[in-house]
C-alpha atoms as a PDB file:
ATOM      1  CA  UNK A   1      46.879  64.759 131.136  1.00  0.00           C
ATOM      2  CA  UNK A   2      49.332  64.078 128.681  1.00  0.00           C
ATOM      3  CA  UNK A   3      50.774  60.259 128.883  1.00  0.00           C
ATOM      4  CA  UNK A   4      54.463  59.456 127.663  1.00  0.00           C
ATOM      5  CA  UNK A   5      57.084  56.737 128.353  1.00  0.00           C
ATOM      6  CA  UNK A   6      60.315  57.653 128.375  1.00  0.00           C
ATOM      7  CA  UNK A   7      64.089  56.950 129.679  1.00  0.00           C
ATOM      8  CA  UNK A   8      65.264  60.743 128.940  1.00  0.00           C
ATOM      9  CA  UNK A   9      63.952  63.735 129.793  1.00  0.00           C
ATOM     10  CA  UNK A  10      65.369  67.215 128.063  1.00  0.00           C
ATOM     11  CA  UNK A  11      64.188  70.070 129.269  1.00  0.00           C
ATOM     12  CA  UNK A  12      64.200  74.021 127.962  1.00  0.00           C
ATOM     13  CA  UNK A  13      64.765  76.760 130.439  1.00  0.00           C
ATOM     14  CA  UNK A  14      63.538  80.193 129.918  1.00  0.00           C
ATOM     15  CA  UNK A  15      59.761  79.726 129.640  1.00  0.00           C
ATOM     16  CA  UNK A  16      59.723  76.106 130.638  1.00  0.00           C
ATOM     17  CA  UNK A  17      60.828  75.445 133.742  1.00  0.00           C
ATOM     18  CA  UNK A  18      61.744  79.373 134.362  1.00  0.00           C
ATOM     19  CA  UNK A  19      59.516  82.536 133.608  1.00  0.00           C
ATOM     20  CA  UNK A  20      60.988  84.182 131.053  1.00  0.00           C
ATOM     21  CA  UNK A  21      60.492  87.400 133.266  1.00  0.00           C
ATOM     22  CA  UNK A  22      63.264  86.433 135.744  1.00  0.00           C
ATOM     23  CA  UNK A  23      65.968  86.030 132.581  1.00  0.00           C
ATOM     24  CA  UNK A  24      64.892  89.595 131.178  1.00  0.00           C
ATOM     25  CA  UNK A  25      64.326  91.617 134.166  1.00  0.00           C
ATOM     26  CA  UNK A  26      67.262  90.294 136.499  1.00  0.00           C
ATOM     27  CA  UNK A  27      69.769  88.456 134.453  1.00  0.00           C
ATOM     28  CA  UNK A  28      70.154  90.250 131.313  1.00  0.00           C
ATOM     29  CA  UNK A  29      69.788  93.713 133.305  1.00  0.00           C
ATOM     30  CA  UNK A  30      72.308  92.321 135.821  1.00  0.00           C
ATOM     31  CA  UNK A  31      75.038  90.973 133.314  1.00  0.00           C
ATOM     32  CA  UNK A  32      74.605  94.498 131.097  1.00  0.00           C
ATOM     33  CA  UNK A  33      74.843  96.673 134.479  1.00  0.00           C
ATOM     34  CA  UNK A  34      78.010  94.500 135.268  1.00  0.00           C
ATOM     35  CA  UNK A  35      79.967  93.788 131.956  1.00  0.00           C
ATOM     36  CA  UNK A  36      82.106  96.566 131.352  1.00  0.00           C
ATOM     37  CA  UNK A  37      83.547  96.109 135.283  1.00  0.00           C
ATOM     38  CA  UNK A  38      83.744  92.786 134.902  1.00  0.00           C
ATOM     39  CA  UNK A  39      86.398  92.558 131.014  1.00  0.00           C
ATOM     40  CA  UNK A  40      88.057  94.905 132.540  1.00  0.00           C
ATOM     41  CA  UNK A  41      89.025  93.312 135.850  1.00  0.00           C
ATOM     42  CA  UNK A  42      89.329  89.860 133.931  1.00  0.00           C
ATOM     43  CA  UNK A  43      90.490  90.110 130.680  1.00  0.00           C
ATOM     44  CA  UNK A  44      93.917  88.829 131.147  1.00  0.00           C
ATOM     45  CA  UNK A  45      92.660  85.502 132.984  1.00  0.00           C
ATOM     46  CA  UNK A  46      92.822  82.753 130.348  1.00  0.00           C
ATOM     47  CA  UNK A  47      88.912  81.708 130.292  1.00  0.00           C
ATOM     48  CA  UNK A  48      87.667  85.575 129.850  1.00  0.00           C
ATOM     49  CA  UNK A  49      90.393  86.404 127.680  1.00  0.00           C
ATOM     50  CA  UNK A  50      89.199  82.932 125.338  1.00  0.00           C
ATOM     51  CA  UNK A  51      85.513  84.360 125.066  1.00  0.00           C
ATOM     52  CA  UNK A  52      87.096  87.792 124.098  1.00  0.00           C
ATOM     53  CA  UNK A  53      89.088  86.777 121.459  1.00  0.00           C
ATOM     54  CA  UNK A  54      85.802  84.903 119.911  1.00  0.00           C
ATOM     55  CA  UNK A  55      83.774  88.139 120.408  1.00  0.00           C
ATOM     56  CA  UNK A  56      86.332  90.015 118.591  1.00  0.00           C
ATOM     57  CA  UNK A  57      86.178  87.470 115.466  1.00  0.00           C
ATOM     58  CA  UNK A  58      82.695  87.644 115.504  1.00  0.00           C
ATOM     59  CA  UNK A  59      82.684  91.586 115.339  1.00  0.00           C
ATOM     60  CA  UNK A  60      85.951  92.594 113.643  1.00  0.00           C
ATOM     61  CA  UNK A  61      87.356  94.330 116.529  1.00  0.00           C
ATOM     62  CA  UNK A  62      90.773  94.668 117.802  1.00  0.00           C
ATOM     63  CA  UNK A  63      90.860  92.097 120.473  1.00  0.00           C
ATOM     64  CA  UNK A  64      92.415  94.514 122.486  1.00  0.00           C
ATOM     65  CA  UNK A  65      90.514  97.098 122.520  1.00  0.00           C
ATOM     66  CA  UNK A  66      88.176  96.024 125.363  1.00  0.00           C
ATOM     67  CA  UNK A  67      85.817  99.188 125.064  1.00  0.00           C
ATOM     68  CA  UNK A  68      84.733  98.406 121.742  1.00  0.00           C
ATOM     69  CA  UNK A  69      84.446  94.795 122.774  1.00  0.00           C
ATOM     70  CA  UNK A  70      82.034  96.040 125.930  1.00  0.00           C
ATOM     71  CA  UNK A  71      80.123  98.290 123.020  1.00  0.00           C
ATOM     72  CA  UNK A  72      79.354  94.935 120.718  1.00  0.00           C
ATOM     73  CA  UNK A  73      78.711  92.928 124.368  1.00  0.00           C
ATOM     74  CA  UNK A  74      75.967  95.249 125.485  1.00  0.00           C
ATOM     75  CA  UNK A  75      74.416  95.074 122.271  1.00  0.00           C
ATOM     76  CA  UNK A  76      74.117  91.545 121.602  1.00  0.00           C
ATOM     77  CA  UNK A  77      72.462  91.825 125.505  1.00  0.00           C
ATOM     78  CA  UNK A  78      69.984  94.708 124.565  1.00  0.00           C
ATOM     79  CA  UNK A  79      69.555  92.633 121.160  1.00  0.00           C
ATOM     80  CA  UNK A  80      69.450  88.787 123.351  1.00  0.00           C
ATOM     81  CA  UNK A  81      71.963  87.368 120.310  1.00  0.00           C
ATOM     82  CA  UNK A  82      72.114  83.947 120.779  1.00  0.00           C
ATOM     83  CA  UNK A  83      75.976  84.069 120.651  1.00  0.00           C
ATOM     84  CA  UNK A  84      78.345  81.151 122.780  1.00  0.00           C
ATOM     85  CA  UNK A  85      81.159  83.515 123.516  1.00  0.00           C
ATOM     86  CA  UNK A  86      78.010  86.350 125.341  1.00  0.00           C
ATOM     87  CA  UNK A  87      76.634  83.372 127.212  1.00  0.00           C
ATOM     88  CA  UNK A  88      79.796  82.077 128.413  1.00  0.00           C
ATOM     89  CA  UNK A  89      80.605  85.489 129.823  1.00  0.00           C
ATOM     90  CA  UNK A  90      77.338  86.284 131.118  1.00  0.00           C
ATOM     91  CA  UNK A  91      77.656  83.130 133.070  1.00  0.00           C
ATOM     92  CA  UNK A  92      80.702  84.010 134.659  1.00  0.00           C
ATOM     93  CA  UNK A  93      79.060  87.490 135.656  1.00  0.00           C
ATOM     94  CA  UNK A  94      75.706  85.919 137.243  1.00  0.00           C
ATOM     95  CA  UNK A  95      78.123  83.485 138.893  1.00  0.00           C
ATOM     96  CA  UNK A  96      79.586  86.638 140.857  1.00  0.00           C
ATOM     97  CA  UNK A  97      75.639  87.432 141.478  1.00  0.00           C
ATOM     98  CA  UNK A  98      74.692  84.075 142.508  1.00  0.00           C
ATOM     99  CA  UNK A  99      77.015  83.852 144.905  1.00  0.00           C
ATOM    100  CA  UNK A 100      76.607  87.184 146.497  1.00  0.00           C
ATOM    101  CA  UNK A 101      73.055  86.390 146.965  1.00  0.00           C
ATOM    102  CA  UNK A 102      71.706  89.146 144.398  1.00  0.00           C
ATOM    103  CA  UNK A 103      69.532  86.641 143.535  1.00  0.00           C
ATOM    104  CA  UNK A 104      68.583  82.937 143.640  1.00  0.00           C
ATOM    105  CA  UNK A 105      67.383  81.388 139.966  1.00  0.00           C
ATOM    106  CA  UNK A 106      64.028  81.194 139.827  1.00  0.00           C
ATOM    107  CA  UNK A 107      61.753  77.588 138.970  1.00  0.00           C
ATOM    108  CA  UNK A 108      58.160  77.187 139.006  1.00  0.00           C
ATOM    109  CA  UNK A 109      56.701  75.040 141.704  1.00  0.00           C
ATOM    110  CA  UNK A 110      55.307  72.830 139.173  1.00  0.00           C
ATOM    111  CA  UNK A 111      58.547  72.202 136.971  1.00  0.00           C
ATOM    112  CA  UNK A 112      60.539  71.186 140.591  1.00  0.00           C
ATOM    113  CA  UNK A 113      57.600  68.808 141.710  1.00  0.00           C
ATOM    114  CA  UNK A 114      57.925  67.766 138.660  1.00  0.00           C
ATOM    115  CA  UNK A 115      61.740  67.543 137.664  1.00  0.00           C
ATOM    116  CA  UNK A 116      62.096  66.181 141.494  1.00  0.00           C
ATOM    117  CA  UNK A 117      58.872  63.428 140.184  1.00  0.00           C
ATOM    118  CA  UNK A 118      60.769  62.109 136.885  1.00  0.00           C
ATOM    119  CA  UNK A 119      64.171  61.981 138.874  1.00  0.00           C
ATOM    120  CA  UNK A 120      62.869  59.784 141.210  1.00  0.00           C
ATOM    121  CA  UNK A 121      60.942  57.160 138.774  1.00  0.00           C
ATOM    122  CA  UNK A 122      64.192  56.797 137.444  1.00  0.00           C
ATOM    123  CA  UNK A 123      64.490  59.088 134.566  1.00  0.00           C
ATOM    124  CA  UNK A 124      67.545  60.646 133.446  1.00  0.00           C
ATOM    125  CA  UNK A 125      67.163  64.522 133.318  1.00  0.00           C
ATOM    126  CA  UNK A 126      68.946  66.942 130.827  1.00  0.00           C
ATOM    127  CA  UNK A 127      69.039  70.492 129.848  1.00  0.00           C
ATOM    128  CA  UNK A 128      69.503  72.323 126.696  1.00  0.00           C
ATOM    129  CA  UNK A 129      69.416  75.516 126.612  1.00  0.00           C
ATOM    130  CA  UNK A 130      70.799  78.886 124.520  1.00  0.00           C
ATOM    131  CA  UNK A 131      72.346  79.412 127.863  1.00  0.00           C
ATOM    132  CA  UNK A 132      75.897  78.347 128.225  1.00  0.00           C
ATOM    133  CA  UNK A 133      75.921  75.276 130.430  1.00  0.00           C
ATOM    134  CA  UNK A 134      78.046  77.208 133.372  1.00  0.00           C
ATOM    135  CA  UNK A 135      74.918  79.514 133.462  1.00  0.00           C
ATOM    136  CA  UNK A 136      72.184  76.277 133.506  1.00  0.00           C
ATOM    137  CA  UNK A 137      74.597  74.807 136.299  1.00  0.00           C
ATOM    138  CA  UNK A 138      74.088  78.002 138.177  1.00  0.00           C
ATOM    139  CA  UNK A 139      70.695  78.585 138.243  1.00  0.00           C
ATOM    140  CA  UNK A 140      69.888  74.965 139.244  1.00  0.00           C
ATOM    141  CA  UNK A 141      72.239  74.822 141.593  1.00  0.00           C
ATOM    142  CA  UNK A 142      71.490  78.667 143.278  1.00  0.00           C
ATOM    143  CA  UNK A 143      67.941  77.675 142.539  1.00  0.00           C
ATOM    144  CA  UNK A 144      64.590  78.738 144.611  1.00  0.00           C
ATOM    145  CA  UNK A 145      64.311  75.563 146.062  1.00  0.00           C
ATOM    146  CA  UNK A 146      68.001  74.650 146.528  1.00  0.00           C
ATOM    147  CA  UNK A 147      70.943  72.789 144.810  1.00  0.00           C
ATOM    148  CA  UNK A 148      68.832  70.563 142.290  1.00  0.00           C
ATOM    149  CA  UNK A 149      72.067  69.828 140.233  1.00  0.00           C
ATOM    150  CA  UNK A 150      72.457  66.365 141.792  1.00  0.00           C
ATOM    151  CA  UNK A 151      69.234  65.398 139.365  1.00  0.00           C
ATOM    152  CA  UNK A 152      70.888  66.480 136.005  1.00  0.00           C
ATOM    153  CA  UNK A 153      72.069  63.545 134.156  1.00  0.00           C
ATOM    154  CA  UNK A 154      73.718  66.448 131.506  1.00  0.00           C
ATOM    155  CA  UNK A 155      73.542  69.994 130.078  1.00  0.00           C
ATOM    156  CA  UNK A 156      73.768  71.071 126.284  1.00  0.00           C
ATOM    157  CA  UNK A 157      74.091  74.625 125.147  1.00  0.00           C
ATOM    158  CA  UNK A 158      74.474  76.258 121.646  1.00  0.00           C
ATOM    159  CA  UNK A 159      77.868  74.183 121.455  1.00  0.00           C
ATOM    160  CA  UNK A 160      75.313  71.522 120.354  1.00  0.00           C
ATOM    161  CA  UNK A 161      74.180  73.137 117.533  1.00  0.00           C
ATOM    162  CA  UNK A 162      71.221  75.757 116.809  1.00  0.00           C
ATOM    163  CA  UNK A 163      68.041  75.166 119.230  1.00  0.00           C
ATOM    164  CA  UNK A 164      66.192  74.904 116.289  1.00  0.00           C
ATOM    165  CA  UNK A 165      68.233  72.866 114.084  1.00  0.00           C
ATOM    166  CA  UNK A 166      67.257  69.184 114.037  1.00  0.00           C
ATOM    167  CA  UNK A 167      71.236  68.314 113.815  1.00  0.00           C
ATOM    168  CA  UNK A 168      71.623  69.699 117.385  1.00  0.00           C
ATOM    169  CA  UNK A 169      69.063  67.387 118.800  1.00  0.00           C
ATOM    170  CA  UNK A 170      69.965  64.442 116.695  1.00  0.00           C
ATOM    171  CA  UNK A 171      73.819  65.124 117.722  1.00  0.00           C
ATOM    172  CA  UNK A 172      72.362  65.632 121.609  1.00  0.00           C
ATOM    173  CA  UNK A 173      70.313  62.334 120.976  1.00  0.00           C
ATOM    174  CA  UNK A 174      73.298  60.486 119.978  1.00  0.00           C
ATOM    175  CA  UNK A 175      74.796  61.622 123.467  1.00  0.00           C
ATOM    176  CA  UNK A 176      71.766  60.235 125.652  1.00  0.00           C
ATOM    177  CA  UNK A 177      72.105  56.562 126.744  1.00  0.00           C
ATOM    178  CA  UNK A 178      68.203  55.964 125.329  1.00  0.00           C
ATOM    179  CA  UNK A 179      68.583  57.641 121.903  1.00  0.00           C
ATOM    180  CA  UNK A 180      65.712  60.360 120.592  1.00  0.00           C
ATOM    181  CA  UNK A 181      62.837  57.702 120.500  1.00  0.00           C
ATOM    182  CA  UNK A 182      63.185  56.953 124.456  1.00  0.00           C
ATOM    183  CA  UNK A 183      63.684  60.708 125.046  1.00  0.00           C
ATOM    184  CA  UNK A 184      61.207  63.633 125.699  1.00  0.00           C
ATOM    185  CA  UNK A 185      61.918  67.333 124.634  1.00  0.00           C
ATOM    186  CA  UNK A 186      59.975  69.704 126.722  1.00  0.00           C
ATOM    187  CA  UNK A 187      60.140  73.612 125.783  1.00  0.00           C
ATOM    188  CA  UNK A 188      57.832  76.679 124.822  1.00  0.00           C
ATOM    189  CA  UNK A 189      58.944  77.293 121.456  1.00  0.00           C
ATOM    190  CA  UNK A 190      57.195  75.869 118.291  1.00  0.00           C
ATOM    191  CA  UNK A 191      60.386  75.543 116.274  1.00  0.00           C
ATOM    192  CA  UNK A 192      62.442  74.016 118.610  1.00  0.00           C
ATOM    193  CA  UNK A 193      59.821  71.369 118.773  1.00  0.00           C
ATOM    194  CA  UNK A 194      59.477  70.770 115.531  1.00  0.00           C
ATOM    195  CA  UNK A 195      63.635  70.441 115.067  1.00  0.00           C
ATOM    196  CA  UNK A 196      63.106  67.855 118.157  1.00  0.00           C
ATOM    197  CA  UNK A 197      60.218  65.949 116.789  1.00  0.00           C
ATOM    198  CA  UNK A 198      62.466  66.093 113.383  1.00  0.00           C
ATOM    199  CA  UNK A 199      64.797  64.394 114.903  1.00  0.00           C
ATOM    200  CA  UNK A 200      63.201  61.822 116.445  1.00  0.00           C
ATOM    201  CA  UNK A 201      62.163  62.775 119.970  1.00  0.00           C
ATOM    202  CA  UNK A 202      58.710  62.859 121.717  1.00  0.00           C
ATOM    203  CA  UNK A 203      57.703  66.482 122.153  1.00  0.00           C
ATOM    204  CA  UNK A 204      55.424  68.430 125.033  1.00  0.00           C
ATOM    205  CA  UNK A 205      54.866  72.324 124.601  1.00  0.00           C
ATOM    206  CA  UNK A 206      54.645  74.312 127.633  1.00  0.00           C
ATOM    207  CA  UNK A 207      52.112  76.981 127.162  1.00  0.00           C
ATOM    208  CA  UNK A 208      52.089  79.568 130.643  1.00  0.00           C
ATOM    209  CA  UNK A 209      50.511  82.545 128.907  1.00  0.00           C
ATOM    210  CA  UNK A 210      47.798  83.470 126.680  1.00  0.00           C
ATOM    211  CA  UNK A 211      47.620  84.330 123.470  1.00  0.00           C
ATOM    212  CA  UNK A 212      51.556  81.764 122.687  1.00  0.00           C
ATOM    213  CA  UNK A 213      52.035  80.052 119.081  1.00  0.00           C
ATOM    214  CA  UNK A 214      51.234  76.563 119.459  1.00  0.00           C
ATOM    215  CA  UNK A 215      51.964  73.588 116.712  1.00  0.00           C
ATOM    216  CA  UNK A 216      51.248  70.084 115.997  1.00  0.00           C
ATOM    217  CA  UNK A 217      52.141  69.312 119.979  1.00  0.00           C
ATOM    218  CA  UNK A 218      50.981  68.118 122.851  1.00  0.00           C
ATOM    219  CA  UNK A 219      50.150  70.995 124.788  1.00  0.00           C
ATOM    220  CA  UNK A 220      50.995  71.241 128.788  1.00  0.00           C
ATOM    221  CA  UNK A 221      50.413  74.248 130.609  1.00  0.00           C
ATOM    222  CA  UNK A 222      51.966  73.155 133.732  1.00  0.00           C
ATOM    223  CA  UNK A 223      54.633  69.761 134.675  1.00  0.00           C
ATOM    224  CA  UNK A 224      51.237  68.432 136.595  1.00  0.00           C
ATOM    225  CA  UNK A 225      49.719  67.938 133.089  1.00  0.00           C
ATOM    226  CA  UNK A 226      52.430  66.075 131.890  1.00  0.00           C
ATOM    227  CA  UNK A 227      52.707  61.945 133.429  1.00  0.00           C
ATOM    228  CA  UNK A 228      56.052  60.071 132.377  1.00  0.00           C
ATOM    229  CA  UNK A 229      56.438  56.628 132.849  1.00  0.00           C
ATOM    230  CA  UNK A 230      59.954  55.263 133.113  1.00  0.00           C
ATOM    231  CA  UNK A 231      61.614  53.127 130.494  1.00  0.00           C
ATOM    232  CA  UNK A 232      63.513  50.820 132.603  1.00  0.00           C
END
């Protein structure tokens, strides 16, 4: 059992508190099958057409020419870029699948015992993730077990910075009410740990499969091996 105090909690998604499975077999499939539809239905509304415009900076296209936009979307999805303006719109096509019940977002058993655990000792939960923050509002909220948003103190996506750039969590930390010292970062990846721990936060790796890279971490593989004592 792993034994930390703490006033923050910031939590990882995809392999932390959600198999990585559900985010490559039904998300990413579900925004590819659905983007071309979906830019050309919306492009003229003023959020879509933002998040167009940046794709079209990033790739040199014609912002108007929405096929070759789709082309350079698709990719970055078969290629799982890390890019703000793709998230953004991929979380404005799984909210059209959330809410038509193609799917609920999926959580492990342990990581809502234990995100319901630390909300209720009085810890104040966060969430950083490369998804955009419309996307992490989603899946909590269209969760497995419910609308789990009320717990979530805050959400930070790739608008913070690089998840493995110590700026982003020292700019994050500077955010929290606690600072980086109080707060824990819990996630699967090694160098997004280490950019955490650089920056001044406690650290917990969450290890669900064989054979992962692990580093100089405390090592968890479930939320029942981890016990967090509130920081009043």
């Amino acid at each position: 059992m792993i034994h930390l105090r703490a006033a923050c909690l910031l939590t990882d998604i995809e392999g932390t508190t959600t198999d990585i499975a559900f985010v490559h077999r039904v998300l990413f499939p579900y925004a590819l099958k659905h983007m071309a539809e979906f830019v050309v239905a919306h492009a003229e509304e003023p959020a879509v057409r933002e998040q167009l415009d940046a794709v079209a900076e990033l790739s040199g296209c014609n912002p108007l020419a929405l096929e070759k936009l789709v082309d350079h979307l698709e990719g970055w999805i078969d290629e799982d870029r890390k890019l703000t303006p793709l998230k953004a719109l991929q979380g404005m096509i799984w909210r059209e699948g959330y809410a038509s019940g193609a799917f609920t977002g999926h959580l492990y058993p342990d990581a809502h015992a234990g995100l319901q655990r630390w909300h209720e000792a009085g810890i104040a939960l966060y969430v950083y993730s490369s998804g955009s923050i419309a996307a992490q509002q989603l899946l909590y909220g269209h969760s497995d077990f419910g609308d789990l948003r009320p717990w979530f103190s805050g959400y930070f996506d790739t608008t913070s910075g690089a998840k493995k750039d110590a700026a982003s969590y020292a700019r994050i930390a500077g955010s929290l009410p606690a600072g980086a010292a109080q707060t824990v970062f819990l996630s699967d990846v090694v160098e997004e740990l280490d950019a955490a721990a650089e920056a001044g936060m406690q650290t917990v790796q969450l290890v669900r499969a064989d054979g992962m890279v692990t580093g100089a971490h405390p090592v968890a593989h479930s939320f029942d091996d981890i016990s967090l004592e509130a920081i009043a």
